[in-house]
Protein backbone atom coordinates (compact mmCIF):
# COMPACT_ATOMS: atom_id res chain seq x y z
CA UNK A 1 37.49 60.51 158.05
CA UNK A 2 38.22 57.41 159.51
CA UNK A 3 36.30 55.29 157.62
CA UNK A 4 37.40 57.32 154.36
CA UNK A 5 41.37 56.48 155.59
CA UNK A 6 40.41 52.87 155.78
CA UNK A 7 38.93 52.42 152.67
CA UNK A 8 42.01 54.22 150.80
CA UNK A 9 44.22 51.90 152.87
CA UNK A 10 42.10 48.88 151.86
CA UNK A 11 41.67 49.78 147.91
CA UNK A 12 44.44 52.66 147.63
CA UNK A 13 46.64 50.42 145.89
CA UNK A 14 44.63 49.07 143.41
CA UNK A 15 43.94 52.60 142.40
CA UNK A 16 47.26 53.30 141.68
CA UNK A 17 47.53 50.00 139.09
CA UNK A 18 45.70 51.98 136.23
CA UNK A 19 48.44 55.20 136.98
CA UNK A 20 51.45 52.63 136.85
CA UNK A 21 50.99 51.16 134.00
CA UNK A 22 50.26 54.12 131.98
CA UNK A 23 53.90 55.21 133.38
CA UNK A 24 55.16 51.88 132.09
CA UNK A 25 53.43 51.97 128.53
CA UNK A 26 55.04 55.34 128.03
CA UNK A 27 58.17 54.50 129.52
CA UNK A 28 58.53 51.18 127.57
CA UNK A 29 57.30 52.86 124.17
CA UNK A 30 59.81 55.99 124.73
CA UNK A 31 62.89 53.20 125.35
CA UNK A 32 61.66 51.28 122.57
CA UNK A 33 62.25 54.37 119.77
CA UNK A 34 65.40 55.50 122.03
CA UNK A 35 66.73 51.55 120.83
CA UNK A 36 65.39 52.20 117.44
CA UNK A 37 67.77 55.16 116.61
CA UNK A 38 70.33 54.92 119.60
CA UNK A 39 73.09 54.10 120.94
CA UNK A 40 74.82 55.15 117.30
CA UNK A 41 77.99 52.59 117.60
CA UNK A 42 77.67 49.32 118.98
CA UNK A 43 78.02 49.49 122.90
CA UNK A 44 78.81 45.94 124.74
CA UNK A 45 79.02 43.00 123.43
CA UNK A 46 77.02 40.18 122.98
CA UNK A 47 74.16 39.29 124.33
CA UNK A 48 74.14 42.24 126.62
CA UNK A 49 75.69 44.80 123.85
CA UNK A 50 73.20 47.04 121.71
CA UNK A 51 73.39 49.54 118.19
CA UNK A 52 70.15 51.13 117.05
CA UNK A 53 68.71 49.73 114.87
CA UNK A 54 68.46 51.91 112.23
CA UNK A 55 72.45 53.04 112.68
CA UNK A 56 73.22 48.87 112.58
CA UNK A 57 71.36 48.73 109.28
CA UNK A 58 72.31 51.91 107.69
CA UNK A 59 73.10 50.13 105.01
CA UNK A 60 70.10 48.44 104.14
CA UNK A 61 67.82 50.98 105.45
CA UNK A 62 69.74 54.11 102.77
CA UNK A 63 69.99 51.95 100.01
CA UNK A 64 66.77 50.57 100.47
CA UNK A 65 65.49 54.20 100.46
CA UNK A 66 66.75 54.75 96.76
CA UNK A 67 65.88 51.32 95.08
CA UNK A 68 62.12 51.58 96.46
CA UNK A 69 61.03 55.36 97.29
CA UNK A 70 63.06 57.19 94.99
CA UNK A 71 63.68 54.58 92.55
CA UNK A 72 59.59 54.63 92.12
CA UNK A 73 59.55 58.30 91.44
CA UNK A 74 61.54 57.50 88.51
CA UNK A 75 65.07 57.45 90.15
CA UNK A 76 68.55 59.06 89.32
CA UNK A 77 66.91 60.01 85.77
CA UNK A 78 64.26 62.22 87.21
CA UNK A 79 66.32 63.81 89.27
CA UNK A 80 68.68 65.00 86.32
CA UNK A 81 65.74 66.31 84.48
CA UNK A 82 64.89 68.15 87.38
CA UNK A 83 68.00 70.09 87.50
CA UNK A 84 68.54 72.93 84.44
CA UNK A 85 71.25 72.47 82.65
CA UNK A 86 71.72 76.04 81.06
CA UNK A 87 71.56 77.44 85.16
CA UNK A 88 74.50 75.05 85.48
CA UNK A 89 76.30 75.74 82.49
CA UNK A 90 76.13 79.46 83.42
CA UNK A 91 76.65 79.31 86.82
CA UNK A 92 79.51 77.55 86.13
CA UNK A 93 80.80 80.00 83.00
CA UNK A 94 80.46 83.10 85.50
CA UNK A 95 82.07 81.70 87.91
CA UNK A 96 84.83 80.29 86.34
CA UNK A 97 86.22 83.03 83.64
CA UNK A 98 87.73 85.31 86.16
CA UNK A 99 89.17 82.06 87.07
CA UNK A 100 90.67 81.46 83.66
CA UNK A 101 93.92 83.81 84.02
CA UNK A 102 94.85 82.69 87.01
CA UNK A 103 94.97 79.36 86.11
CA UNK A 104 96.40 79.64 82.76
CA UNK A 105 98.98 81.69 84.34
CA UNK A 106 99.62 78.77 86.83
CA UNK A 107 100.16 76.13 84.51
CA UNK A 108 102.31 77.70 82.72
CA UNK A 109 104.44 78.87 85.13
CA UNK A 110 104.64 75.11 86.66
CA UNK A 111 105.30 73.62 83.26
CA UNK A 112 107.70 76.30 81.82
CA UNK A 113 108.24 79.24 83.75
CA UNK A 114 111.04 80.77 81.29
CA UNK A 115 109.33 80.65 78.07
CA UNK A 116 105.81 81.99 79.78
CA UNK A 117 107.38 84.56 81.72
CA UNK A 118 109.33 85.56 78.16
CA UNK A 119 106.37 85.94 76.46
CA UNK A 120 104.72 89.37 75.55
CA UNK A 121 101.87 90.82 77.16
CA UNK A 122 99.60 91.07 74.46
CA UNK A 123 100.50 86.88 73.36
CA UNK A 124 99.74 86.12 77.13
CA UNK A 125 96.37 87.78 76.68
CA UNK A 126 95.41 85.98 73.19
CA UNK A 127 96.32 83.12 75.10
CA UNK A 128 93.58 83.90 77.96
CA UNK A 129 91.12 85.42 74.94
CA UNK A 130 91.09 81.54 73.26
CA UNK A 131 91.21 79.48 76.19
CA UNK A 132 88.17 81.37 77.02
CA UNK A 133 86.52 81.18 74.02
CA UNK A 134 87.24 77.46 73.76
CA UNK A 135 86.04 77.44 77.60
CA UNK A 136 82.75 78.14 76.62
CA UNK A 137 81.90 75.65 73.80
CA UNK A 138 83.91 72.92 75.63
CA UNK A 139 81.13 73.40 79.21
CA UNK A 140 78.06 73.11 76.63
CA UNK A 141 79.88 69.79 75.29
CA UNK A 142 80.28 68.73 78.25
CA UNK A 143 77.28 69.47 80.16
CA UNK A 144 75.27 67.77 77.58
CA UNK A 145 77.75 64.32 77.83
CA UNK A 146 77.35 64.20 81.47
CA UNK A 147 73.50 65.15 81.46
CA UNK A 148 72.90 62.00 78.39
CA UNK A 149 75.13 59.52 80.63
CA UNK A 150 74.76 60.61 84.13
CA UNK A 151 73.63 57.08 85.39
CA UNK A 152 76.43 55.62 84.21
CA UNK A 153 78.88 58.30 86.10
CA UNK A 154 76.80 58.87 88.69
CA UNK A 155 75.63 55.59 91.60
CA UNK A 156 73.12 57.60 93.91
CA UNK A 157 72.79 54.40 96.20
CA UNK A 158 76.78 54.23 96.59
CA UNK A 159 76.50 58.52 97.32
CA UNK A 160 73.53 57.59 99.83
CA UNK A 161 75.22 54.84 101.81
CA UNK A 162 78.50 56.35 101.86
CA UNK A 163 77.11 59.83 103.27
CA UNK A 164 74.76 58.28 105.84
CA UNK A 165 78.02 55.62 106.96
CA UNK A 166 80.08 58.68 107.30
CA UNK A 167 77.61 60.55 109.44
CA UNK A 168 75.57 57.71 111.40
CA UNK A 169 73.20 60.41 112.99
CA UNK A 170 71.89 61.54 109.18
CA UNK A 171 69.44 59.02 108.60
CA UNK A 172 67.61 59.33 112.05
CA UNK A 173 67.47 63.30 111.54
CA UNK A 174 65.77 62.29 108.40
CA UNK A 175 63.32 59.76 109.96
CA UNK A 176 62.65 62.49 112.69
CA UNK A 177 61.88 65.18 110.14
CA UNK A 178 59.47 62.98 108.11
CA UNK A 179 57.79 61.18 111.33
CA UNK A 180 58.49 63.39 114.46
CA UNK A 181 54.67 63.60 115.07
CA UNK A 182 54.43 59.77 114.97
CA UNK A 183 57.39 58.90 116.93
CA UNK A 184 55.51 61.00 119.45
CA UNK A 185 52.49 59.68 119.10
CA UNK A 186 54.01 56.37 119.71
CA UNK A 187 55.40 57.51 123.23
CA UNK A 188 52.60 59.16 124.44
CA UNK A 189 49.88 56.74 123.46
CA UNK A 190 51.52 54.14 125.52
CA UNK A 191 50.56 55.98 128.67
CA UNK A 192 47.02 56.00 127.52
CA UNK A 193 46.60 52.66 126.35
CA UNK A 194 48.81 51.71 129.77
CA UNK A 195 46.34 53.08 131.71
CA UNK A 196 43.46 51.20 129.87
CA UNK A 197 44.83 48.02 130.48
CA UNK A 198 45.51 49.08 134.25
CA UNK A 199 41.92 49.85 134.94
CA UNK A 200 41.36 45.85 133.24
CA UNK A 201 44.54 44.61 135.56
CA UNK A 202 43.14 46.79 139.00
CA UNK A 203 40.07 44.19 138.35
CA UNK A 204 41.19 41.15 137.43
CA UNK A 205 43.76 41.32 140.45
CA UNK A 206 40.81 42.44 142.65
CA UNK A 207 39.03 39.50 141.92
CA UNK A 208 41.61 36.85 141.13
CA UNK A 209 44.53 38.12 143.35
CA UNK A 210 47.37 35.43 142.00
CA UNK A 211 50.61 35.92 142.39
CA UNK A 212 51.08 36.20 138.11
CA UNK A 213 48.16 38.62 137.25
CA UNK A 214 50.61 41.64 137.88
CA UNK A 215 53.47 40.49 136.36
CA UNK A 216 51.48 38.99 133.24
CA UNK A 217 49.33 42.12 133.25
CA UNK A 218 52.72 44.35 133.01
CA UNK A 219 53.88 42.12 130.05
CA UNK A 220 50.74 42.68 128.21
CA UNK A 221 51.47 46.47 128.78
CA UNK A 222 55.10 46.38 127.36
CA UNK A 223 53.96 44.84 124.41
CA UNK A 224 50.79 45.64 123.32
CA UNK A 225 50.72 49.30 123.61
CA UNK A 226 53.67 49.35 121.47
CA UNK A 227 52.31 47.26 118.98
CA UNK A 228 49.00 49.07 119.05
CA UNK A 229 51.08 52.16 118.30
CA UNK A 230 52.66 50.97 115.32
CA UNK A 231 49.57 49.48 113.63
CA UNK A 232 47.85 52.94 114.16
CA UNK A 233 50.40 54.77 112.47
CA UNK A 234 50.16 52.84 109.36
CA UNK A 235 46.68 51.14 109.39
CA UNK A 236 44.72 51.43 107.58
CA UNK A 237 46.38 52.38 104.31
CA UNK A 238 43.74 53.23 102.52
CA UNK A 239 41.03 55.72 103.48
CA UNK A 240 38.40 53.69 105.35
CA UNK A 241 34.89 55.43 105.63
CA UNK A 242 32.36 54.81 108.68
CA UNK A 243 29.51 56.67 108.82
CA UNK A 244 30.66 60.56 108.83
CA UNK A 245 34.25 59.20 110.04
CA UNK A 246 37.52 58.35 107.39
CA UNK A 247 40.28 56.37 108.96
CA UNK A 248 43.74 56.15 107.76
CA UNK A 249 47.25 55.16 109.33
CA UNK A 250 48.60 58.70 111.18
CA UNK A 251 51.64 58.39 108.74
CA UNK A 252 49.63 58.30 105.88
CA UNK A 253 47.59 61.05 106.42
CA UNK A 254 50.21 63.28 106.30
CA UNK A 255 51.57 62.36 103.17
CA UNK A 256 52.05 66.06 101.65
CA UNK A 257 53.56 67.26 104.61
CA UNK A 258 55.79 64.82 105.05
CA UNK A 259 56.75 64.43 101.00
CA UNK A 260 57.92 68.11 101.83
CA UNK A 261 59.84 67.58 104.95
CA UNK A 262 61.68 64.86 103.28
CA UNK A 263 62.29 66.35 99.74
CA UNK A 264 64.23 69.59 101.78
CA UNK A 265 66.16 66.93 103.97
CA UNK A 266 67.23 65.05 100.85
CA UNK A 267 67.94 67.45 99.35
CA UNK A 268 69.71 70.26 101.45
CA UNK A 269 71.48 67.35 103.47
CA UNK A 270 72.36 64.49 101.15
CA UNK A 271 71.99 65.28 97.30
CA UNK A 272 73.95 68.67 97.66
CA UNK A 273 76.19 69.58 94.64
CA UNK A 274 79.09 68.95 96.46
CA UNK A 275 78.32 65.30 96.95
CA UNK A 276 77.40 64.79 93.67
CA UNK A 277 80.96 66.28 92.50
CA UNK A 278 82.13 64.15 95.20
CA UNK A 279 81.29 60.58 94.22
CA UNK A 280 81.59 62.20 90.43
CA UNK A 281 85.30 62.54 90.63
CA UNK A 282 86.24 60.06 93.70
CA UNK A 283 83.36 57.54 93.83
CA UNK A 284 83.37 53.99 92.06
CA UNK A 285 82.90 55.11 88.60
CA UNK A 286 85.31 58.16 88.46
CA UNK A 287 86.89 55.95 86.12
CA UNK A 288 84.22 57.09 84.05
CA UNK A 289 83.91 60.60 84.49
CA UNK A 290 87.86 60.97 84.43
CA UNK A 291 88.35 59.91 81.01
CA UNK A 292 84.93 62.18 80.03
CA UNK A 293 86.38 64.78 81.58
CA UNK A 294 90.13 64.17 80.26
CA UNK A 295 88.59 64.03 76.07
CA UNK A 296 86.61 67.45 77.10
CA UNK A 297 89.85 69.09 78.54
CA UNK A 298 91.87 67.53 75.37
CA UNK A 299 89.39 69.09 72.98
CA UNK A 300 89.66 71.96 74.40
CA UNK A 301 93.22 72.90 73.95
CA UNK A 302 93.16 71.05 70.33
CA UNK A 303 90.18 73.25 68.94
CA UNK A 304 92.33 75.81 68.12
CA UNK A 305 95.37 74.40 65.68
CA UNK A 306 97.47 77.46 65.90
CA UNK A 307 97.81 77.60 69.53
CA UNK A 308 98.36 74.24 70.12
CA UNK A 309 100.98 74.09 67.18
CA UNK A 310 102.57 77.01 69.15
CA UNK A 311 102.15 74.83 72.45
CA UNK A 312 103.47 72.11 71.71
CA UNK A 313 106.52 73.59 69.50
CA UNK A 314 107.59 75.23 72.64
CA UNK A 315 106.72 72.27 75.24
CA UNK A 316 108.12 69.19 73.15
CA UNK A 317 105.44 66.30 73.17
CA UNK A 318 106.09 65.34 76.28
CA UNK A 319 105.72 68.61 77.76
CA UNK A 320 102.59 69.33 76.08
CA UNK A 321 100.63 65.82 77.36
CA UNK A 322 101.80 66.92 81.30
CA UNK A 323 100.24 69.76 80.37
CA UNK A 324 97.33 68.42 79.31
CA UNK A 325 96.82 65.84 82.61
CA UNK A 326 97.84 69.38 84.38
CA UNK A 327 94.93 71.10 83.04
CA UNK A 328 93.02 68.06 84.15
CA UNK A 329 93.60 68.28 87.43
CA UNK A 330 93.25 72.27 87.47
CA UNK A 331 90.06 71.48 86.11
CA UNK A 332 88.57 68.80 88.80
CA UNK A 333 90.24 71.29 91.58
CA UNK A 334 88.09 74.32 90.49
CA UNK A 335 84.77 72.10 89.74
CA UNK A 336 84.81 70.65 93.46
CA UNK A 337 85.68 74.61 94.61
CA UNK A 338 82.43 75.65 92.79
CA UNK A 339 80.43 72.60 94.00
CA UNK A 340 80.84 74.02 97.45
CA UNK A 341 79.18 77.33 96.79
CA UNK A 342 76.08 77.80 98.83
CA UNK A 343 74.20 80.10 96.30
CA UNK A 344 74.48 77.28 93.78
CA UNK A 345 73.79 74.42 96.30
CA UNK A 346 70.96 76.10 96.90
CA UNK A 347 69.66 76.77 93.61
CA UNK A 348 70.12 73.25 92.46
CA UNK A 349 68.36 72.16 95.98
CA UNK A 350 65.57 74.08 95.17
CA UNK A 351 64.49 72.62 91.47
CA UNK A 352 65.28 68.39 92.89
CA UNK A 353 62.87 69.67 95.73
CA UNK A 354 60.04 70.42 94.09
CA UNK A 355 60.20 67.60 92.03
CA UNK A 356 60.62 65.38 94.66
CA UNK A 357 57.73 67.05 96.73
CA UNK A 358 55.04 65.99 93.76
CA UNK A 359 55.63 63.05 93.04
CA UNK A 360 56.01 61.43 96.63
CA UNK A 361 53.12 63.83 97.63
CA UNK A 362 50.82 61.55 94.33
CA UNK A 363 52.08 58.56 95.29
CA UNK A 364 49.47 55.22 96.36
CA UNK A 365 49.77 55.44 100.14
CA UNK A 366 50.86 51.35 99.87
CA UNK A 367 54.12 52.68 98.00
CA UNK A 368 54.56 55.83 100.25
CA UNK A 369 54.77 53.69 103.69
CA UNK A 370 58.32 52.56 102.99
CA UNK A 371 59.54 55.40 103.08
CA UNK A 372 59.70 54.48 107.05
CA UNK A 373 57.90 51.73 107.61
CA UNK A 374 60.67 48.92 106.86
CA UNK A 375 62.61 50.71 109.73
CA UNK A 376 59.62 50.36 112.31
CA UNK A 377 59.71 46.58 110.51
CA UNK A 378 62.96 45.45 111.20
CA UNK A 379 63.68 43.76 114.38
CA UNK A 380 60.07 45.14 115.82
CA UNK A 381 59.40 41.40 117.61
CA UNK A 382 62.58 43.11 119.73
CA UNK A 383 61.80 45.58 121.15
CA UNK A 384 58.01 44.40 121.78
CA UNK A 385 59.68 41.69 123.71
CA UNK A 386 62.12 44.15 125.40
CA UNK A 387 59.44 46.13 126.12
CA UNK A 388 57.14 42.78 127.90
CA UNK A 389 60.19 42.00 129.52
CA UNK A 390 60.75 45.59 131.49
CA UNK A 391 56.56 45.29 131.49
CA UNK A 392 56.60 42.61 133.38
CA UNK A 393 59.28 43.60 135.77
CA UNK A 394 57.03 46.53 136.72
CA UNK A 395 54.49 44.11 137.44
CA UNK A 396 56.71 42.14 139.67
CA UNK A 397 57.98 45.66 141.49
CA UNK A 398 54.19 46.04 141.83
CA UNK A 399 53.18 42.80 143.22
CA UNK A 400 56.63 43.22 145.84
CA UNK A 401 56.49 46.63 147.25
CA UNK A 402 52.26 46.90 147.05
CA UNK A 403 51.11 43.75 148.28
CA UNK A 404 54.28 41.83 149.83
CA UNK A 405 52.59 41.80 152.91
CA UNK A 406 49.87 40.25 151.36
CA UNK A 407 51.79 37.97 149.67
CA UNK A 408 53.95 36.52 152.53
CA UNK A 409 50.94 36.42 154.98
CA UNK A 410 48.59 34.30 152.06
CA UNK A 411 51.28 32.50 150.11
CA UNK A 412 51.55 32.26 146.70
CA UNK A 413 47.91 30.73 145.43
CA UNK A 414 46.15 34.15 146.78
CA UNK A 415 47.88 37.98 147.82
């Protein structure tokens, strides 16, 4: 027993080595993604402040996610082809003729509450009977404008951006749906390849027992297992055969399951209906879709000569264009109501989905890796070096509090 006792207080500690550094490998990988997608606003200021780096690049990283990975798949016109146009025009047809009273009734009450109020029952109801006739041949028009010039309404980069700025957290809930297993993968190897490298440190500072093996050994740690990490996830990116083994980047071979994952998050979370409507009516080209939707409206009371005759005989001129930019506005009120229906969101979800989900899931694997990789890209030298850097101070904490003694009592050429 004694002998066993001094041989564990003779070599103890350099069994330990291989068990610390696999604690530092994963603890420097798992602070190296926490940096990635955290803190989400800026905290400190320079040089000791830090942002994520995804949330300080939101920018680049969203739009860069339509201009290459969707914008590949054929872009914003795909997407419209995906989504059924008669569905729409019905949903919207249903929903809205029960509506039609109640807003006729409004706008005439705002814009001339005596006359309206004067008028008989069964004129009031004619009234309903042709705005809901016209109702229905104005939404096919108009479906079919906004379907044929939908990219020029519509900027899905500005819709992207704008979503993911307003909600910071969006784009790493993405990145964690598509790559959770990776990101793991990434923390967890570190521990193994940590403790690889220990075993190679334990011997080198057995037999060359300077004062820097620990401390360069710990660097080595920080950095390399979270470099090896990263090239595993995406190397190789094309199948590589040897013998009855194929080889392919962890990312990458997961391509269908992850053209799923992200075709639902786009989807359910980003291009809902009521975002669409959204940057349709308020974004940078609402100019656009005002004046589409203002002729629409305008043909729309003017297809039927006797009632606006009647309209305008009672209104005046001036009357009769408020009550036109009236109707407008009635009309953009009840479209973003709709837009927020569930049921519908869901429906229209549903048919971008699938779409999305092929043609990611056929995509070369070279094309597929951006859909994440430029975010394990950007600034990666930093947090490698942050990583060496809290490596290495392991390595000091090691060569302090194992073999001080040592240390003092042999100076600094040998512990």
């Amino acid at each position: 027993m004694e002998q066993l006792n001094a041989w564990f207080s003779a070599y103890g500690s350099y069994l330990l080595i291989p068990f610390i550094a696999a604690a530092a490998g994963w603890g420097t990988n798992w602070l190296a993604i926490k940096m990635t997608f955290y803190p989400l606003r800026p905290i400190g200021k320079f040089p000791f402040g830090w942002q994520g780096v995804v949330p300080s690049h939101i920018r680049k990283f969203a739009g860069g996610m339509i201009d290459t990975t969707i914008g590949r798949i054929g872009g914003l016109p795909a997407i419209v082809d995906a989504v059924d146009m008669d569905e729409v025009k019905t949903y919207f047809l249903e929903t809205a003729t029960p509506m039609i009273a109640e807003a006729v009734h409004g706008l005439m009450r705002e814009r001339n509450r005596i006359l309206w109020e004067n008028l008989p029952a069964p004129t009031k109801k004619l009234v309903f009977q042709v705005v809901e006739q016209e109702l229905n041949e104005g939404i096919d028009s108009l479906a079919t404008d906004i379907h044929d010039h939908f990219e020029r309404l519509l900027d899905l980069r500005e819709l992207v951006v704008r979503k993911c700025e307003e909600n910071p957290d969006l784009l790493n809930r993405m990145v964690f749906a598509c790559a959770s297993k990776e990101l793991s993968f990434l923390v967890y190897s570190g521990a193994f390849f940590g403790f690889g490298f220990g075993v190679v440190q334990a011997l080198v500072w057995y037999f060359l027992p300077q004062w820097w093996v620990l401390p360069f050994f710990g660097f080595l740690v920080g950095t390399l297992t979270n470099w090896i990490a990263i090239q595993l996830i995406f190397t190789p990116v094309d199948p590589v055969k040897v013998g009855p083994f194929v080889f392919q980047g962890l990312f990458l071979k997961r391509q269908a399951e992850i053209s799923r994952e992200f075709s639902r998050v786009f989807t359910e979370e980003l291009l809902t209906a009521r975002e669409v409507v959204h940057t349709l009516i308020h974004g940078s080209r609402n100019a656009r879709t005002l004046a589409m939707l203002r002729t629409h409206v305008s043909d729309i009371m003017e297809s039927n000569l006797i009632v606006q005759l009647l309209t305008q005989a009672a209104m005046g001129p001036e009357g009769y264009a408020d009550l036109k930019d009236a109707a407008l506005q009635t009309a953009i009120q009840y479209t973003e109501e709709l837009s927020e229906d569930s049921g519908f969101n869901r429906m229209q979800a549903e048919a971008v989905q699938g779409m999305l989900n092929e043609r990611l899931a056929s995509q070369p694997p070279r094309e597929f890796q951006d859909l994440v990789r430029p975010i394990f890209h950007e600034d990666e030298w930093i947090l490698v070096a942050i990583g060496g850097a809290l490596g290495a101070l392991v390595g000091w904490g090691q060569l302090v509090l194992m073999f001080g003694e040592r240390l003092v009592a042999g100076g600094l050429g040998a512990a």
